[in-house]
N, C-alpha and C. Protein backbone atom coordinates (compact mmCIF):
# COMPACT_ATOMS: atom_id res chain seq x y z
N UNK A 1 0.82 -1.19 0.00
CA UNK A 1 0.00 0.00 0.00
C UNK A 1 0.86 1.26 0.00
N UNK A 2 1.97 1.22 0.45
CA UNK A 2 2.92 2.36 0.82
C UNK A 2 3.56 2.60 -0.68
N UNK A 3 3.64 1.70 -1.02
CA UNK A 3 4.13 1.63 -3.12
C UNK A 3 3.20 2.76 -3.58
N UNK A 4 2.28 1.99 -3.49
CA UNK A 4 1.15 2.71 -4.37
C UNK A 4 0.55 4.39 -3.99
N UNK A 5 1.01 4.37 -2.58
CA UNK A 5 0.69 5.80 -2.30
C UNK A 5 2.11 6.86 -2.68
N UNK A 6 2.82 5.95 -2.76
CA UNK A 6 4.31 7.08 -3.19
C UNK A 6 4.02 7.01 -4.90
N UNK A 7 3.93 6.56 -5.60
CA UNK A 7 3.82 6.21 -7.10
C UNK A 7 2.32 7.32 -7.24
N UNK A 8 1.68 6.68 -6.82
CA UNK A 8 0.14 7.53 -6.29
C UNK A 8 0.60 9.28 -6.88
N UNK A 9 1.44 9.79 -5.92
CA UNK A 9 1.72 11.07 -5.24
C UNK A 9 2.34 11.23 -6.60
N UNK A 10 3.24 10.63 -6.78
CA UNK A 10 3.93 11.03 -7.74
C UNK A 10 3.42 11.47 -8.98
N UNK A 11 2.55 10.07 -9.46
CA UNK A 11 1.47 10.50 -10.57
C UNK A 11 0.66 11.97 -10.57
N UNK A 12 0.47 12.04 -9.27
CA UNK A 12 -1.03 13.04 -9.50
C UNK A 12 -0.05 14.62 -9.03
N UNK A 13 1.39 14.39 -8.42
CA UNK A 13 1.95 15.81 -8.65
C UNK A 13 2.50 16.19 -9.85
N UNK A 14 2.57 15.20 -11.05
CA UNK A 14 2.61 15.63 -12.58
C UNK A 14 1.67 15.87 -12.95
N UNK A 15 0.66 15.63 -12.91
CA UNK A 15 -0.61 15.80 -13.35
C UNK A 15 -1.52 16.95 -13.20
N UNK A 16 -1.60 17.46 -14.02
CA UNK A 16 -1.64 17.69 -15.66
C UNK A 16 -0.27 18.45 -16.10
N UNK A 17 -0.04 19.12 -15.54
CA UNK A 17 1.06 19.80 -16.61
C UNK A 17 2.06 19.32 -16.79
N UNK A 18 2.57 18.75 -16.22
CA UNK A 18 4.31 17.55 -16.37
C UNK A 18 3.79 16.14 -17.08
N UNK A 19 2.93 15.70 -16.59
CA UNK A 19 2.97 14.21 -16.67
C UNK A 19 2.58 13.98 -18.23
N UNK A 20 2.90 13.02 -19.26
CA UNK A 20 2.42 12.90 -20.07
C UNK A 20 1.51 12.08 -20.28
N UNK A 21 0.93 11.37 -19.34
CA UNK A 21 0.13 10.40 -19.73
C UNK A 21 -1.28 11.22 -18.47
N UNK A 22 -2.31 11.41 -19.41
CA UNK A 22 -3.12 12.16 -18.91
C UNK A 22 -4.85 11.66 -18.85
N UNK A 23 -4.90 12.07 -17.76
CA UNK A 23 -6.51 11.67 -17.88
C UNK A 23 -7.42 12.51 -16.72
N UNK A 24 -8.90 12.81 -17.02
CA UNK A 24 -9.67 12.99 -16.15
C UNK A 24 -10.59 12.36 -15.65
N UNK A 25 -10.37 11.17 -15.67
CA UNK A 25 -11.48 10.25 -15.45
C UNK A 25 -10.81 9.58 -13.93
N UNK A 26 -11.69 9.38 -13.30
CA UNK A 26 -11.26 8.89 -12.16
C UNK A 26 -11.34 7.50 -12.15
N UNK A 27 -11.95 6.93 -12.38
CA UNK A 27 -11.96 5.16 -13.05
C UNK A 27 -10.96 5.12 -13.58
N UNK A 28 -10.12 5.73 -14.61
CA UNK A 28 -9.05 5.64 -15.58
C UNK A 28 -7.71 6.18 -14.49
N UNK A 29 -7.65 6.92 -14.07
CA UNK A 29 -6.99 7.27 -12.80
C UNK A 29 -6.06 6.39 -12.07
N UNK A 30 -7.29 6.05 -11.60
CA UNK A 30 -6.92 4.41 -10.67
C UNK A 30 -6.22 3.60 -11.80
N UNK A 31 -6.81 2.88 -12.59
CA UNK A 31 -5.96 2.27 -13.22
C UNK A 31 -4.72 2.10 -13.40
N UNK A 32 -4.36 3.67 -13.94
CA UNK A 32 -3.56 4.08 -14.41
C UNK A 32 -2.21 3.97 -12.84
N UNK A 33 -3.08 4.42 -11.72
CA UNK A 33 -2.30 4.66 -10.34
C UNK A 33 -1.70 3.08 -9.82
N UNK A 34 -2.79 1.55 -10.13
CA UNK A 34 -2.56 0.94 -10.20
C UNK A 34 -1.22 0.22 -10.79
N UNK A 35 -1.00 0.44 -12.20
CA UNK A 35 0.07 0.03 -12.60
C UNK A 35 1.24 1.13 -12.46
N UNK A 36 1.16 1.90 -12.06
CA UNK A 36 2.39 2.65 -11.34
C UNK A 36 2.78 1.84 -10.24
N UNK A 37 2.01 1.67 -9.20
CA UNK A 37 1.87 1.53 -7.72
C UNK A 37 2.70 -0.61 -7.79
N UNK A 38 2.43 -1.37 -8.71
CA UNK A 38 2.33 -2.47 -8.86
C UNK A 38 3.39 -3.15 -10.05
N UNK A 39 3.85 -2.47 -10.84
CA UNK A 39 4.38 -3.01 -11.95
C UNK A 39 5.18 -1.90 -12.87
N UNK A 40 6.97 -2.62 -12.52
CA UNK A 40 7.85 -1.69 -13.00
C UNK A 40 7.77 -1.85 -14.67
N UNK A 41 7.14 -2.38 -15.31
CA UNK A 41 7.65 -1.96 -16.62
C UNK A 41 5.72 -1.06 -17.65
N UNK A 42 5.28 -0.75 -16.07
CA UNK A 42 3.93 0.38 -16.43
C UNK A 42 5.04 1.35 -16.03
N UNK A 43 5.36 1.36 -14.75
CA UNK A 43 6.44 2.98 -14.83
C UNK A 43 7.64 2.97 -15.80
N UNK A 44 7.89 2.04 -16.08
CA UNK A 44 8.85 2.25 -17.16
C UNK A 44 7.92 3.13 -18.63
N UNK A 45 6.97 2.54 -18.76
CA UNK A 45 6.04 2.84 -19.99
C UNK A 45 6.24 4.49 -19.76
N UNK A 46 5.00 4.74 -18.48
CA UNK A 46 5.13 6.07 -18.35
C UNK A 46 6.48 7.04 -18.08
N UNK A 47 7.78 6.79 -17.85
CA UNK A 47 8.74 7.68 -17.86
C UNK A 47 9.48 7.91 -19.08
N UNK A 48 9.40 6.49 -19.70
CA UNK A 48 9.49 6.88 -21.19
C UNK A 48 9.13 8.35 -21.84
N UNK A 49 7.32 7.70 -21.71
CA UNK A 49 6.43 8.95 -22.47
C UNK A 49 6.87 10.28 -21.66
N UNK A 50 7.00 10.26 -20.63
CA UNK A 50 7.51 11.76 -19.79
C UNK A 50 8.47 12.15 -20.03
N UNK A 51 9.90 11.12 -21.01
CA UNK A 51 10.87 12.11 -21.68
C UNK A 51 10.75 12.31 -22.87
N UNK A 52 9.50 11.95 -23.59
CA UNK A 52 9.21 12.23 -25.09
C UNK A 52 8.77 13.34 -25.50
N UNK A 53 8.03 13.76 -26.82
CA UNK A 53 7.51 14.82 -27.12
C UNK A 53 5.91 14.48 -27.34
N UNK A 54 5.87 13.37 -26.87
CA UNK A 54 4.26 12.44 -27.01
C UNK A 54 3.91 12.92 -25.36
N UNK A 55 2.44 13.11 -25.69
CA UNK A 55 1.48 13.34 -24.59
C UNK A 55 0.25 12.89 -24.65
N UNK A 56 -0.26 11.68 -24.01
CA UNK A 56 -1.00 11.07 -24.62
C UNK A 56 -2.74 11.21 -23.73
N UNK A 57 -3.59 11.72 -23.66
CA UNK A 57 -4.96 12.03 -23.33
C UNK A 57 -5.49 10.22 -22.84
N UNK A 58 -6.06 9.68 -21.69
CA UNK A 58 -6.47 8.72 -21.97
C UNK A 58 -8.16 8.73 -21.38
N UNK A 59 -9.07 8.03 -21.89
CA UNK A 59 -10.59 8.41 -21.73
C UNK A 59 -11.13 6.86 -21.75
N UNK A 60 -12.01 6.87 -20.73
CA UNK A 60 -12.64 5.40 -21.01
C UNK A 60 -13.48 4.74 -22.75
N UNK A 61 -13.64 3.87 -23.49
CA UNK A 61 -13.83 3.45 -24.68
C UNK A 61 -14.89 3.33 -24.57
N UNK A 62 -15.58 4.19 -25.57
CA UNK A 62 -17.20 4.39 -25.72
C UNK A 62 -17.49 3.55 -27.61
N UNK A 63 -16.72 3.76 -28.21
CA UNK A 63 -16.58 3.35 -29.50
C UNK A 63 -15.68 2.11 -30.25
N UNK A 64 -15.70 1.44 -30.84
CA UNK A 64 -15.33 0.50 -31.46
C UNK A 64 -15.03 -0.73 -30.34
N UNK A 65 -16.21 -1.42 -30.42
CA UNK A 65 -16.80 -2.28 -29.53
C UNK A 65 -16.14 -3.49 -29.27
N UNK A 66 -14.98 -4.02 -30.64
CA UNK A 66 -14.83 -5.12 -30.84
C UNK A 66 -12.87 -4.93 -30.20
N UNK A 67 -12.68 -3.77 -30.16
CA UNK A 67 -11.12 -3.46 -29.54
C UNK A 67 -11.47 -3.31 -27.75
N UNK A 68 -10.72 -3.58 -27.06
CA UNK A 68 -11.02 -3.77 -25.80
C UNK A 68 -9.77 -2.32 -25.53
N UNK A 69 -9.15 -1.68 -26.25
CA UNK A 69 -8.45 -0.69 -26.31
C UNK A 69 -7.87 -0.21 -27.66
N UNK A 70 -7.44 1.52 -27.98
CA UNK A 70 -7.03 1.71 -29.02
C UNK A 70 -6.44 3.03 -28.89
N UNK A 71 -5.46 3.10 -29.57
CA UNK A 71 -4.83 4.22 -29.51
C UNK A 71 -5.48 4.90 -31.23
N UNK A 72 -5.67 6.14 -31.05
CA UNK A 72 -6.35 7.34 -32.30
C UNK A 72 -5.07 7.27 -32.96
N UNK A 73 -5.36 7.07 -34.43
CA UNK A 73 -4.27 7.78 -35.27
C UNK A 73 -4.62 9.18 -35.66
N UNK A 74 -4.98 10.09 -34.87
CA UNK A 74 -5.11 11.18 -35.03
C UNK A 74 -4.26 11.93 -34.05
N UNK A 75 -2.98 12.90 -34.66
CA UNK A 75 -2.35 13.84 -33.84
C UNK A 75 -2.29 15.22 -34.10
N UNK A 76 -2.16 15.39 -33.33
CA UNK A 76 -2.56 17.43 -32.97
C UNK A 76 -0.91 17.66 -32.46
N UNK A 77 -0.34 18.11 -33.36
CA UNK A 77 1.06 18.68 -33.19
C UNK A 77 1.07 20.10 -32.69
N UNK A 78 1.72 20.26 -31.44
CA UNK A 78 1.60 21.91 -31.04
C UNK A 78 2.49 22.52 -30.06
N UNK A 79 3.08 23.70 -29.88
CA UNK A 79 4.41 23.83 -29.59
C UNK A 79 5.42 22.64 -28.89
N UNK A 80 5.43 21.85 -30.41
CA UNK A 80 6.63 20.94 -29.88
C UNK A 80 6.53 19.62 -29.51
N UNK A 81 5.19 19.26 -28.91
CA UNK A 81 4.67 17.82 -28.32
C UNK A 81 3.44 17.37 -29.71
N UNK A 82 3.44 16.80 -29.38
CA UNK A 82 2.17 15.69 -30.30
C UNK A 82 1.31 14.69 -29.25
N UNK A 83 0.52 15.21 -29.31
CA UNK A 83 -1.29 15.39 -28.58
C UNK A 83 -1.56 13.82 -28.97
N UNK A 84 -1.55 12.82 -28.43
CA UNK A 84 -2.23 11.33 -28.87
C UNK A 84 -3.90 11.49 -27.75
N UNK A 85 -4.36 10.09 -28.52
CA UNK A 85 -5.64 10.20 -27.45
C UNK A 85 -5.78 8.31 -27.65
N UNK A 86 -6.12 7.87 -26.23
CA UNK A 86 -6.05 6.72 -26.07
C UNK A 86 -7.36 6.58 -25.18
N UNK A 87 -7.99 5.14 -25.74
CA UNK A 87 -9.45 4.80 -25.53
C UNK A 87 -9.23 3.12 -24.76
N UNK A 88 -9.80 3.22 -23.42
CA UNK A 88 -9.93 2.01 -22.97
C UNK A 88 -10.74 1.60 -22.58
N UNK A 89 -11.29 0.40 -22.33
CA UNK A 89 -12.31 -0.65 -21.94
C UNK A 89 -11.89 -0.74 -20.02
N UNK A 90 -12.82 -0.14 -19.83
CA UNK A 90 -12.94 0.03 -18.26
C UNK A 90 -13.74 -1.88 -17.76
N UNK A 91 -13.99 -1.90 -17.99
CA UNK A 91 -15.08 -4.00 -17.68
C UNK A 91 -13.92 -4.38 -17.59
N UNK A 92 -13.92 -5.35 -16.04
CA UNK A 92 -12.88 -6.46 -15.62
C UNK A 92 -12.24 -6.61 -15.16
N UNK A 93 -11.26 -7.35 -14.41
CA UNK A 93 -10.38 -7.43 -13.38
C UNK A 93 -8.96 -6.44 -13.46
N UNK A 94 -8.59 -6.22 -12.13
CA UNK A 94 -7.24 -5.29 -12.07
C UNK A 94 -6.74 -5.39 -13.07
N UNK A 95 -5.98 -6.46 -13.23
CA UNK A 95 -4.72 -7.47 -13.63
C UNK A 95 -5.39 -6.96 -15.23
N UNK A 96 -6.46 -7.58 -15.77
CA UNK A 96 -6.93 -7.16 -17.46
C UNK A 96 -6.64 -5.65 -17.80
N UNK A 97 -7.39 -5.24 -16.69
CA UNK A 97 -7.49 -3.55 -17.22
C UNK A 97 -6.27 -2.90 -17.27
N UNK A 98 -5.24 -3.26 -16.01
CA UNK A 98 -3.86 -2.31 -16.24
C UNK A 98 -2.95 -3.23 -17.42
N UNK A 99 -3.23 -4.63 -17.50
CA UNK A 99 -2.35 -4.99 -18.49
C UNK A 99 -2.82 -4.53 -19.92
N UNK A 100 -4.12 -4.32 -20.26
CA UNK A 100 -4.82 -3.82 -21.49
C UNK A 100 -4.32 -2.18 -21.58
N UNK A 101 -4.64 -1.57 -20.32
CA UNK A 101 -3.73 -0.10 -20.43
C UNK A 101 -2.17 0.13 -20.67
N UNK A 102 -1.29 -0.86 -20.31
CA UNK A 102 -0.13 -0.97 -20.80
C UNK A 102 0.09 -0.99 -22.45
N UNK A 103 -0.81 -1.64 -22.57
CA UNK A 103 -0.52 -1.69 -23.88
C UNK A 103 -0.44 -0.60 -25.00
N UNK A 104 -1.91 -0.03 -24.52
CA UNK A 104 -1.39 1.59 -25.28
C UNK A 104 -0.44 2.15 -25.62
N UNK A 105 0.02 2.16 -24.06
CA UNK A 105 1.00 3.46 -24.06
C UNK A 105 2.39 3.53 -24.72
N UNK A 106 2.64 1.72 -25.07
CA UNK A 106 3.62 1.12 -25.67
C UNK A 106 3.13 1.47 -27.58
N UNK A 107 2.33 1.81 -27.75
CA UNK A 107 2.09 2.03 -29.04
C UNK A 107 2.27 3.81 -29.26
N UNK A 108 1.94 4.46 -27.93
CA UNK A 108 2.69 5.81 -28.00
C UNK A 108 3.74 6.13 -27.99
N UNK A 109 4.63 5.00 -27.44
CA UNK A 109 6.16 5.06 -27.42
C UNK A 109 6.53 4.90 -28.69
N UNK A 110 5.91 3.63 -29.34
CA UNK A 110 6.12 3.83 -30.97
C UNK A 110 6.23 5.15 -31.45
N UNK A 111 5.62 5.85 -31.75
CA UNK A 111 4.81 6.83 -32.26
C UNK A 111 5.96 7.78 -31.93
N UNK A 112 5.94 8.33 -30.47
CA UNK A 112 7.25 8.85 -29.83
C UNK A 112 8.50 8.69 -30.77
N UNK A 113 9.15 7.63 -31.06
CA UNK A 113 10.22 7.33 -31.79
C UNK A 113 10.34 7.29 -33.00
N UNK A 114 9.30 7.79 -33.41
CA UNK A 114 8.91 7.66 -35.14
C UNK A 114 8.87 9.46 -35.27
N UNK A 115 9.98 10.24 -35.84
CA UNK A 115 9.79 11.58 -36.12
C UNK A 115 8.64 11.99 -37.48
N UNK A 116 8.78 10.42 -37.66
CA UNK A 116 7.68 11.11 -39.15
C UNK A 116 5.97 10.70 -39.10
N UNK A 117 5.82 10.41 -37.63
CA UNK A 117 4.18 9.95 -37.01
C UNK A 117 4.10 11.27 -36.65
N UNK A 118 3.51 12.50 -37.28
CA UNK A 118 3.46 13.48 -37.05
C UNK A 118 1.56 13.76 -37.32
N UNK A 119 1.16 12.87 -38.18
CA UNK A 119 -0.52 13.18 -38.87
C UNK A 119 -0.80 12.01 -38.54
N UNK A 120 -1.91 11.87 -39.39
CA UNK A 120 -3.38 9.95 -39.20
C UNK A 120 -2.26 9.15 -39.88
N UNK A 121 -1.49 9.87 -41.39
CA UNK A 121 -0.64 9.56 -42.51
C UNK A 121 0.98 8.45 -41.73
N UNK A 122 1.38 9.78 -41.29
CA UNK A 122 2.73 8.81 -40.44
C UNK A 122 2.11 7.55 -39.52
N UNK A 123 1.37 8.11 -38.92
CA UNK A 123 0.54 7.05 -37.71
C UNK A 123 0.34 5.46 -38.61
N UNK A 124 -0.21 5.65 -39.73
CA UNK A 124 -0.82 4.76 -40.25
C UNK A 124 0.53 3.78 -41.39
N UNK A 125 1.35 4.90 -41.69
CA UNK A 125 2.38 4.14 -42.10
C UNK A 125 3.80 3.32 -41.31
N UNK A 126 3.98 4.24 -39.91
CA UNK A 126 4.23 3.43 -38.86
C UNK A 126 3.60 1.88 -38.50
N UNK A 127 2.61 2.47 -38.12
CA UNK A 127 1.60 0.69 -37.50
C UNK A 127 2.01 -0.09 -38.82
N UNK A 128 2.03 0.12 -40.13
CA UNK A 128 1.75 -1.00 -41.01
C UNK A 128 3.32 -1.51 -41.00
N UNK A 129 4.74 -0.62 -40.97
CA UNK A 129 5.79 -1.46 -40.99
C UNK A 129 5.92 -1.99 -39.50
N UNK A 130 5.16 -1.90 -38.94
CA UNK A 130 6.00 -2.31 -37.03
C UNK A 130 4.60 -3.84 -37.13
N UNK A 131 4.14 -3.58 -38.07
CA UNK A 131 2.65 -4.54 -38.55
C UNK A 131 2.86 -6.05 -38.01
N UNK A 132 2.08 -6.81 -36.80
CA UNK A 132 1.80 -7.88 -36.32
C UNK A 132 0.94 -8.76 -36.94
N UNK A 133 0.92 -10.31 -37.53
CA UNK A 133 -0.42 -10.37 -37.15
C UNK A 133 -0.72 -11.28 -36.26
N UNK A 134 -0.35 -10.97 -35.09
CA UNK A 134 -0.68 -11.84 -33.89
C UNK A 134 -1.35 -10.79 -33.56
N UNK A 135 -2.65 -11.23 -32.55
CA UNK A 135 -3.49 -10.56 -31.80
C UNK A 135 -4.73 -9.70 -32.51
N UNK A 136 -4.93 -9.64 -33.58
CA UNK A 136 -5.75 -8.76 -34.44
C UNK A 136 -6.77 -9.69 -34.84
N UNK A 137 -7.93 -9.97 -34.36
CA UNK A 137 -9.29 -10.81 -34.90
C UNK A 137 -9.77 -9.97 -35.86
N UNK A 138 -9.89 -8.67 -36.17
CA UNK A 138 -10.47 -7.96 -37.24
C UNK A 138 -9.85 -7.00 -38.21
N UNK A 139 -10.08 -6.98 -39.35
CA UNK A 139 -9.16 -5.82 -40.25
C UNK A 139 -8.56 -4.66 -39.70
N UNK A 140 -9.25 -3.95 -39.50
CA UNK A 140 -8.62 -2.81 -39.15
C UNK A 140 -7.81 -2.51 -37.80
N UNK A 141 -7.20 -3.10 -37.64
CA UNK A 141 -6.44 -3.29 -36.38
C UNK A 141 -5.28 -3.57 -36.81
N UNK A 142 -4.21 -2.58 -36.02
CA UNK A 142 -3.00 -2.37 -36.19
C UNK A 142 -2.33 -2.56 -34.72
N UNK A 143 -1.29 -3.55 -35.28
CA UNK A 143 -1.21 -4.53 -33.76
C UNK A 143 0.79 -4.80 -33.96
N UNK A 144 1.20 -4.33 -33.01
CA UNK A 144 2.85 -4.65 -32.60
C UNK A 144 3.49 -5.84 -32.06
N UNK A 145 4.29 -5.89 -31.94
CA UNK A 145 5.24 -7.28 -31.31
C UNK A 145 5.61 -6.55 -29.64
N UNK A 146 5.90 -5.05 -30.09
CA UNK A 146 6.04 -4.68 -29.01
C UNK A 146 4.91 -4.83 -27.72
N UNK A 147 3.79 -4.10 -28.04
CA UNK A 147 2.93 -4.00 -26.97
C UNK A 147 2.19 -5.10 -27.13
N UNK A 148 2.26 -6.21 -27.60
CA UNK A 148 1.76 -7.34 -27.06
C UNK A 148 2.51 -8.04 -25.86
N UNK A 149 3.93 -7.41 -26.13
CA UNK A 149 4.68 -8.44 -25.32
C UNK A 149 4.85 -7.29 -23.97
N UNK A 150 4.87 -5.88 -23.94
CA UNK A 150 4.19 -5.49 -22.52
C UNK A 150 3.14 -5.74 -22.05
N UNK A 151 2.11 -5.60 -22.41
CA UNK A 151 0.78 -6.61 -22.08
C UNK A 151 1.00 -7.90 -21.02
N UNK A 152 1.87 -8.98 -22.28
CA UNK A 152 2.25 -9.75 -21.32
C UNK A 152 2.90 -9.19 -20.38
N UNK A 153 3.99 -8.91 -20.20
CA UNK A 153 4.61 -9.01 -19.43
C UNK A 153 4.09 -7.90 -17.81
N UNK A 154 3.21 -7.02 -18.35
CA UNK A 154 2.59 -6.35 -16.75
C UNK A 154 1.66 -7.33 -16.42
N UNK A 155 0.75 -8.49 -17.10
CA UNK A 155 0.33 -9.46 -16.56
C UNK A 155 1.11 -10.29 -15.75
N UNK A 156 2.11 -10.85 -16.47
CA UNK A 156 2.88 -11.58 -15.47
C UNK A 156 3.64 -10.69 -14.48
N UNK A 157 3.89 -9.54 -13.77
CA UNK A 157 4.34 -8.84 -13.31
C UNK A 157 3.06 -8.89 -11.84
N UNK A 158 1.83 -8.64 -12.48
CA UNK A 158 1.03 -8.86 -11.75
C UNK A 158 0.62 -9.45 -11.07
N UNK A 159 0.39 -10.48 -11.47
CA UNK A 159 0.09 -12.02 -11.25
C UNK A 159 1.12 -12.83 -10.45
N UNK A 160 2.32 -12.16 -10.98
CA UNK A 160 3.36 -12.35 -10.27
C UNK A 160 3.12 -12.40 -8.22
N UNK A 161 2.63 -11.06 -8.14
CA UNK A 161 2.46 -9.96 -7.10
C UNK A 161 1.89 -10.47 -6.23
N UNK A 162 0.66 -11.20 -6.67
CA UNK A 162 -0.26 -11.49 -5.97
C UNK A 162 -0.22 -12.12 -4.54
């Protein structure tokens, strides 16, 4: 408990203006405080994105029913950072939800390291060379080697914990 309230603190004294991984949702919050508080390679995720020029918005998933998470190929470039927005599936256990939120943010790190993911255009030509097809049940889904294998691995991190 003492983890999670120092990680906790930490999160929410970046937040909003330092931290890059952002949200107002308090359901999403937790989550998010969760895999800080529980699993070093979610804080790894997030310190990454906190030395990047990626800042990524995250909001519970109201749309596209059949992804249980998704990162927008839509970016808003503006003095200097690039604006992502990330959609998650709030339904289900700790362990699902922060390992499903890991995963995102590992596709922002992509993105992060790609100087030419600047529009929908870079976004979309990125995902297709970093292009998986493990994990993708439907077309339009653009799926990594990378953030499948953080996924795993904050599961087993978790699970680990228990």
């Amino acid at each position: 408990m003492v983890a999670m309230m120092v990680f906790s603190s930490v999160f929410t004294a970046q937040e909003p203006n330092t931290s890059h991984v952002r949200t107002t949702e308090p359901l999403v919050r937790s989550v998010i405080e969760q895999g800080l508080a529980r699993s070093e390679t979610f804080r790894r995720l997030v310190s990454t994105l906190n030395q990047s020029d990626v800042v990524v918005y995250i909001d519970p998933k109201i749309t596209r029913q059949t992804l249980g998470a998704y990162l927008s190929h839509n970016v808003v470039s503006a003095g200097g950072r690039r604006y992502l927005h990330i959609a998650v599936e709030l339904r289900g256990g700790d362990i699902r939800l922060v390992s499903l939120l890991a995963h995102e943010p590992q596709h922002a790190i992509e993105v992060s390291q790609d100087p030419n993911a600047r529009d929908s255009e870079g976004v979309a030509r990125l995902f297709a060379r970093l292009a998986s097809t493990r994990g993708c049940g439907i077309s339009n889904c653009d799926e990594t080697e990378a953030a499948l294998d953080v996924q795993a691995a904050v599961d087993a991190e978790l699970k680990a914990a228990r």
